[in-house]
Every structure is written in structure tokens, then in C-alpha cells.
N, C-alpha and C. Protein backbone atom coordinates (compact mmCIF):
# COMPACT_ATOMS: atom_id res chain seq x y z
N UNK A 1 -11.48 13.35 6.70
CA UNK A 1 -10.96 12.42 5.69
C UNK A 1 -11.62 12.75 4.35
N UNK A 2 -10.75 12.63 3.15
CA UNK A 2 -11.46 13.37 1.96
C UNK A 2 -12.47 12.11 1.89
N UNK A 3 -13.33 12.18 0.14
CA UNK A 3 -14.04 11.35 -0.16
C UNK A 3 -13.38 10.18 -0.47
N UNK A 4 -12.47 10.03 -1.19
CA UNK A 4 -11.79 8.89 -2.05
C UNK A 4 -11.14 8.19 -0.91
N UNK A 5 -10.32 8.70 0.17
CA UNK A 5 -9.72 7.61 1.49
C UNK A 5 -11.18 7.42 1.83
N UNK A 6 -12.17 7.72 2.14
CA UNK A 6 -13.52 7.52 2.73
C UNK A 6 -13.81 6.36 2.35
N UNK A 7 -14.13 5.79 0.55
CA UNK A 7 -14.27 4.64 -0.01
C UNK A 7 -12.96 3.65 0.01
N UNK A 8 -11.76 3.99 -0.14
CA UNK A 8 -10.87 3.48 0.08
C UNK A 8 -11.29 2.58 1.59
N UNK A 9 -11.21 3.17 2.62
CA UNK A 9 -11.41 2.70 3.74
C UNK A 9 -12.55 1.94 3.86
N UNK A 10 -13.94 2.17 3.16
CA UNK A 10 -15.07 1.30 3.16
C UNK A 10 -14.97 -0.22 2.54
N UNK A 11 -13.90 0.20 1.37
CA UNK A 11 -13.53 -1.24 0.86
C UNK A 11 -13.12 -2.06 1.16
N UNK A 12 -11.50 -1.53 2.63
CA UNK A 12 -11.18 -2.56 3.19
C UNK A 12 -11.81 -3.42 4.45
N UNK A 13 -12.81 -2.33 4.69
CA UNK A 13 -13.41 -3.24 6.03
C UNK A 13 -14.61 -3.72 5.16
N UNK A 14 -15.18 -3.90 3.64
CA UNK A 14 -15.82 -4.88 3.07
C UNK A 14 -15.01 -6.21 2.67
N UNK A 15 -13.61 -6.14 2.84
CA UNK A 15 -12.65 -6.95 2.41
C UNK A 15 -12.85 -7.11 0.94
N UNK A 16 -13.14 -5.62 0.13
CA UNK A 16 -12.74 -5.86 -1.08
C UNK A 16 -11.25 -5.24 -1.57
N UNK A 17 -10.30 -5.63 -0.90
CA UNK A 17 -8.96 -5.31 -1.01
C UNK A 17 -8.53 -5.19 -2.10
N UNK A 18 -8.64 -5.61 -3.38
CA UNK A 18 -8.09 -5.10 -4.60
C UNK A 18 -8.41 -4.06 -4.87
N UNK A 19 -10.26 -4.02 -4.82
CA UNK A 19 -10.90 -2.68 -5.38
C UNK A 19 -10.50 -1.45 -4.76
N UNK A 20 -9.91 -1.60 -2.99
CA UNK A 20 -9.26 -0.60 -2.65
C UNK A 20 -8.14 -0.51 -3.27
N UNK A 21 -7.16 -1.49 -3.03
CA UNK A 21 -5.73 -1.01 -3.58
C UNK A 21 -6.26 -0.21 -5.14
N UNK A 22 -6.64 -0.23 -5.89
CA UNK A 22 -6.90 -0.03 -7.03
C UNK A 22 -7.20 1.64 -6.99
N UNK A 23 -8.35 1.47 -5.85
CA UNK A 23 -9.05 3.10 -5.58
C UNK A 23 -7.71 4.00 -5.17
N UNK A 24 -6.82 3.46 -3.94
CA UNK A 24 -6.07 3.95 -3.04
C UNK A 24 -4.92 4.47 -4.30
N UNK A 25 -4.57 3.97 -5.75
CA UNK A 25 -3.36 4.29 -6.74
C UNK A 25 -4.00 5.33 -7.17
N UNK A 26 -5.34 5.75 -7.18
CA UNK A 26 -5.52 7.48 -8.04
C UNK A 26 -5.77 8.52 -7.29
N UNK A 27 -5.03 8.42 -5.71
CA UNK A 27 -5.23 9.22 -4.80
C UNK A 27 -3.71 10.16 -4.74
N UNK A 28 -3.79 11.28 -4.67
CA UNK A 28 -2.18 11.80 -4.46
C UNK A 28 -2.40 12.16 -3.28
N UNK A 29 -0.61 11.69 -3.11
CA UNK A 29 -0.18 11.36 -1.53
C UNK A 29 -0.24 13.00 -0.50
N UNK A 30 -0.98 12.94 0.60
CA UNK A 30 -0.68 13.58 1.70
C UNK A 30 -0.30 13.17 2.55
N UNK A 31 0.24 14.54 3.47
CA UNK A 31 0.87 14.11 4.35
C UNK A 31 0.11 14.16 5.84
N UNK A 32 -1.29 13.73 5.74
CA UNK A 32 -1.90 13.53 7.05
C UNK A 32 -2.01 11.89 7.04
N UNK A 33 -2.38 12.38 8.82
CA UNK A 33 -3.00 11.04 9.53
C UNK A 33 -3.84 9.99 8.62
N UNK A 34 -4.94 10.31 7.93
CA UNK A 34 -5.74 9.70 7.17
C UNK A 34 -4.99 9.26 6.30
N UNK A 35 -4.41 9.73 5.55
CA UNK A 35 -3.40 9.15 3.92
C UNK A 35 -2.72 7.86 4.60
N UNK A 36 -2.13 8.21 5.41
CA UNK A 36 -1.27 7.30 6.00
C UNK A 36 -1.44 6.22 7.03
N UNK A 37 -2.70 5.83 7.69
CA UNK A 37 -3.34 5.06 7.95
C UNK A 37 -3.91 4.35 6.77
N UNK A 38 -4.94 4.96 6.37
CA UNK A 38 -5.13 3.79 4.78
C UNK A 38 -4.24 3.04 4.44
N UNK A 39 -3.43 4.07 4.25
CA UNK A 39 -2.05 3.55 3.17
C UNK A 39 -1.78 2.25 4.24
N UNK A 40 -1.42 2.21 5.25
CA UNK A 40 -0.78 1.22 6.19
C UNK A 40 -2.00 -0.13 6.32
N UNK A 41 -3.26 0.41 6.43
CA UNK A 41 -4.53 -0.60 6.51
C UNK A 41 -3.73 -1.69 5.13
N UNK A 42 -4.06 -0.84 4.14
CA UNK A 42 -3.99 -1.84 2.92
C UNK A 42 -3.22 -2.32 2.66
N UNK A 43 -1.82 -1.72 3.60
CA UNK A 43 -0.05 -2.92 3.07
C UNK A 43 -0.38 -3.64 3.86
N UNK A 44 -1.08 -3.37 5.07
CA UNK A 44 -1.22 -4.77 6.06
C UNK A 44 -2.07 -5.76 5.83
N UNK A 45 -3.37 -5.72 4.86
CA UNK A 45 -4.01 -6.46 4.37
C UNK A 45 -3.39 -7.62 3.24
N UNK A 46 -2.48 -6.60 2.47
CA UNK A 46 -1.43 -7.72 1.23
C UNK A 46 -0.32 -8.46 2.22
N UNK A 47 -0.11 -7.99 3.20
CA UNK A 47 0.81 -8.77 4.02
C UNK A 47 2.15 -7.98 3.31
N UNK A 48 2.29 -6.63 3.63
CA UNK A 48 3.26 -6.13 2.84
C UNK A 48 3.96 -5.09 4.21
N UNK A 49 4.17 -5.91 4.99
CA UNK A 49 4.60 -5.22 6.11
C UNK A 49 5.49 -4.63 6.37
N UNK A 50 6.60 -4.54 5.69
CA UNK A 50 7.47 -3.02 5.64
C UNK A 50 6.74 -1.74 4.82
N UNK A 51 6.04 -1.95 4.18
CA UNK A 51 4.84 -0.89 3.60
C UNK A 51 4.13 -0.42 4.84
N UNK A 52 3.61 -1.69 5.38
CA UNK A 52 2.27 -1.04 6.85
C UNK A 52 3.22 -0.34 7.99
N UNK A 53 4.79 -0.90 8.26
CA UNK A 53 5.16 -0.40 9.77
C UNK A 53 5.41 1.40 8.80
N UNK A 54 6.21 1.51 7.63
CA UNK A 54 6.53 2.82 7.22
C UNK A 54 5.30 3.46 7.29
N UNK A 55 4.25 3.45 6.58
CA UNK A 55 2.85 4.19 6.69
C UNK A 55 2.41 4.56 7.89
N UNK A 56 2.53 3.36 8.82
CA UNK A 56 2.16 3.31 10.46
C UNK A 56 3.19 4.63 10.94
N UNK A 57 4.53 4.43 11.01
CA UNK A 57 5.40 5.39 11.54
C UNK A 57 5.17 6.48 11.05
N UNK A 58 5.11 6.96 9.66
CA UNK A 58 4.10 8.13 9.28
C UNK A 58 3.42 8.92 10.02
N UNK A 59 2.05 8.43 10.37
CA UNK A 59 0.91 8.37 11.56
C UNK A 59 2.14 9.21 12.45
N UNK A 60 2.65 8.13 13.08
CA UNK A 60 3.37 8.69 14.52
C UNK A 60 4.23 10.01 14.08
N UNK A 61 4.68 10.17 13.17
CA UNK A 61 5.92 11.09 12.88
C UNK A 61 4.16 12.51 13.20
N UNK A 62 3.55 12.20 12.59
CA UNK A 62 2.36 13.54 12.46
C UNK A 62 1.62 13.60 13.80
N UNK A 63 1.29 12.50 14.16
CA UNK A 63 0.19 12.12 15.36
C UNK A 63 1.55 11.37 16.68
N UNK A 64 2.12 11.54 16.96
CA UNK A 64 2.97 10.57 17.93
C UNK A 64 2.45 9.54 19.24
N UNK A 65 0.87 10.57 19.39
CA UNK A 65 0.38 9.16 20.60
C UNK A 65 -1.06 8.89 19.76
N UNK A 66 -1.10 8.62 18.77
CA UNK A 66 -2.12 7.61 17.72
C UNK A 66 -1.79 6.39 18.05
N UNK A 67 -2.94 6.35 18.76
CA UNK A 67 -3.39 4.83 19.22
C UNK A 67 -3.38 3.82 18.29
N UNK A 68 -3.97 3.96 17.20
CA UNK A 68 -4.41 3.01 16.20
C UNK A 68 -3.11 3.18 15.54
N UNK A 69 -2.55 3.50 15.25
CA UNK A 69 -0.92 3.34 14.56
C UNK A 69 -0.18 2.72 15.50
N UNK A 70 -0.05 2.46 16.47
CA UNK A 70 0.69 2.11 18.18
C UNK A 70 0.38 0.32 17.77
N UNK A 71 -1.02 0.58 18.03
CA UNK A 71 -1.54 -1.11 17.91
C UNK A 71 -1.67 -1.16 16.79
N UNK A 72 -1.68 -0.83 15.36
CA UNK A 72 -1.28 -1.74 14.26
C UNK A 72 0.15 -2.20 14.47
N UNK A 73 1.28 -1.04 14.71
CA UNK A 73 2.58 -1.87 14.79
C UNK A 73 2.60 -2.69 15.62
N UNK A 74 1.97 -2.35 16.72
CA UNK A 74 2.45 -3.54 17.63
C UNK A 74 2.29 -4.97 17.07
N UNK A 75 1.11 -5.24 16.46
CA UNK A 75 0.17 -6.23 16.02
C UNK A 75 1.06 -7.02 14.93
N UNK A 76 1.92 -6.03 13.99
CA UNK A 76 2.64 -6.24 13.32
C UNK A 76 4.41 -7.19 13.71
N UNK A 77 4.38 -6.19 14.90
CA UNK A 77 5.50 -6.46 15.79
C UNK A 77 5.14 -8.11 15.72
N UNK A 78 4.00 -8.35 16.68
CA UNK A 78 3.91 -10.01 17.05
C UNK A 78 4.00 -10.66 15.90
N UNK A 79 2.99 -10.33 14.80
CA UNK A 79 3.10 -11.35 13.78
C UNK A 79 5.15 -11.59 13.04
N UNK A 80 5.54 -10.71 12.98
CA UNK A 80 6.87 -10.64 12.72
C UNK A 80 7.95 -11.46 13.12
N UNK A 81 7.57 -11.40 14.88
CA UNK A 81 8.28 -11.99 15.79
C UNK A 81 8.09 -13.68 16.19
N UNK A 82 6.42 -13.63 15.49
CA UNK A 82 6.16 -15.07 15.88
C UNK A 82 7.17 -16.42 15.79
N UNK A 83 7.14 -17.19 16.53
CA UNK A 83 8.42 -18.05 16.14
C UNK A 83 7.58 -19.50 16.66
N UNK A 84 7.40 -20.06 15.87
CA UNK A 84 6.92 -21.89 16.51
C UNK A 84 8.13 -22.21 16.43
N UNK A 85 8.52 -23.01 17.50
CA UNK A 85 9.79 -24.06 17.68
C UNK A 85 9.37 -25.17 17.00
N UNK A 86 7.63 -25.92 17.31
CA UNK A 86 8.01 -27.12 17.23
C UNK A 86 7.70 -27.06 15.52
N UNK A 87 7.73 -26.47 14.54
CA UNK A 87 8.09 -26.23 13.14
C UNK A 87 9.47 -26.83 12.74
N UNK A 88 10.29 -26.56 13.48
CA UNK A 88 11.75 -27.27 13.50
C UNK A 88 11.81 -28.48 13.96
N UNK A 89 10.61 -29.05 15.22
CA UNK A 89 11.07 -30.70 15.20
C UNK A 89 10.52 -31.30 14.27
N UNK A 90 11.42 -32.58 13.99
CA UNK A 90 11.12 -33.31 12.86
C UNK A 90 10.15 -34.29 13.38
């Protein structure tokens, strides 16, 4: 992983999520595993989840049995799918 996804990635597991998104805009895009995990970490942190599943599928298109791309979508999957019924009773 270069240096700049390196801090990128340190930021989001400090949960300083802006300062990454911020770091992650003066990075030019590759087309590995690493670029594209970040990239997916940090849409999934803004809650920008057609950003995280595309980045995620990325991963798979390069890596196809990447675990950690598998279970972010999945993870994604549930939150997506979640459905409370009793939200609808009055």
C-alpha cells in the first residue's frame, strides 16, 4: 500500500473521516486492491453506499475471493435491506 492510502487508512480507523476524505482527493486513482478498499472504507463511513458497494466490487473485479470486500458488502447488503415493520404501526 503506497504512503498516502497508508495515512488515508490511519485516519479512518482514528475516525478522523474528513481529514481522510480530504487526504483520499489528492491521491490519483489506481487500479489495485488498496485504492479501492479505502476508497469503499470512506463511502461507507459518509454513508454513501452506492460509492462503498462500487469500490467494494472493484476489490472483487481485481481480487474475486477478498474477504474483506465480501463482508463489507455483505454488511452493506443488511444495512440496506433492514426493514422495521413496527416503524409503520401507528
Amino acid at each position: 500500500m503506497n504512503k498516502k492510502l497508508q495515512i488515508v487508512s490511519a485516519l479512518l480507523e482514528e475516525e478522523k473521516t474528513e481529514n481522510a476524505r480530504q487526504k483520499f482527493l489528492e491521491i490519483e486513482p489506481e487500479q489495485t486492491v488498496d485504492y479501492w478498499m479505502v476508497k469503499g472504507k470512506l463511502e461507507q463511513k459518509f454513508q454513501n453506499w452506492g460509492g462503498a458497494i462500487n469500490a467494494f466490487g472493484k476489490v472483487l473485479e481485481i481480487d474475486s475471493e477478498n474477504p474483506e470486500a465480501q463482508n463489507n458488502l455483505h454488511i452493506i447488503q443488511n444495512i440496506l435491506n433492514f426493514w422495521n415493520p413496527e416503524m409503520f404501526n401507528p
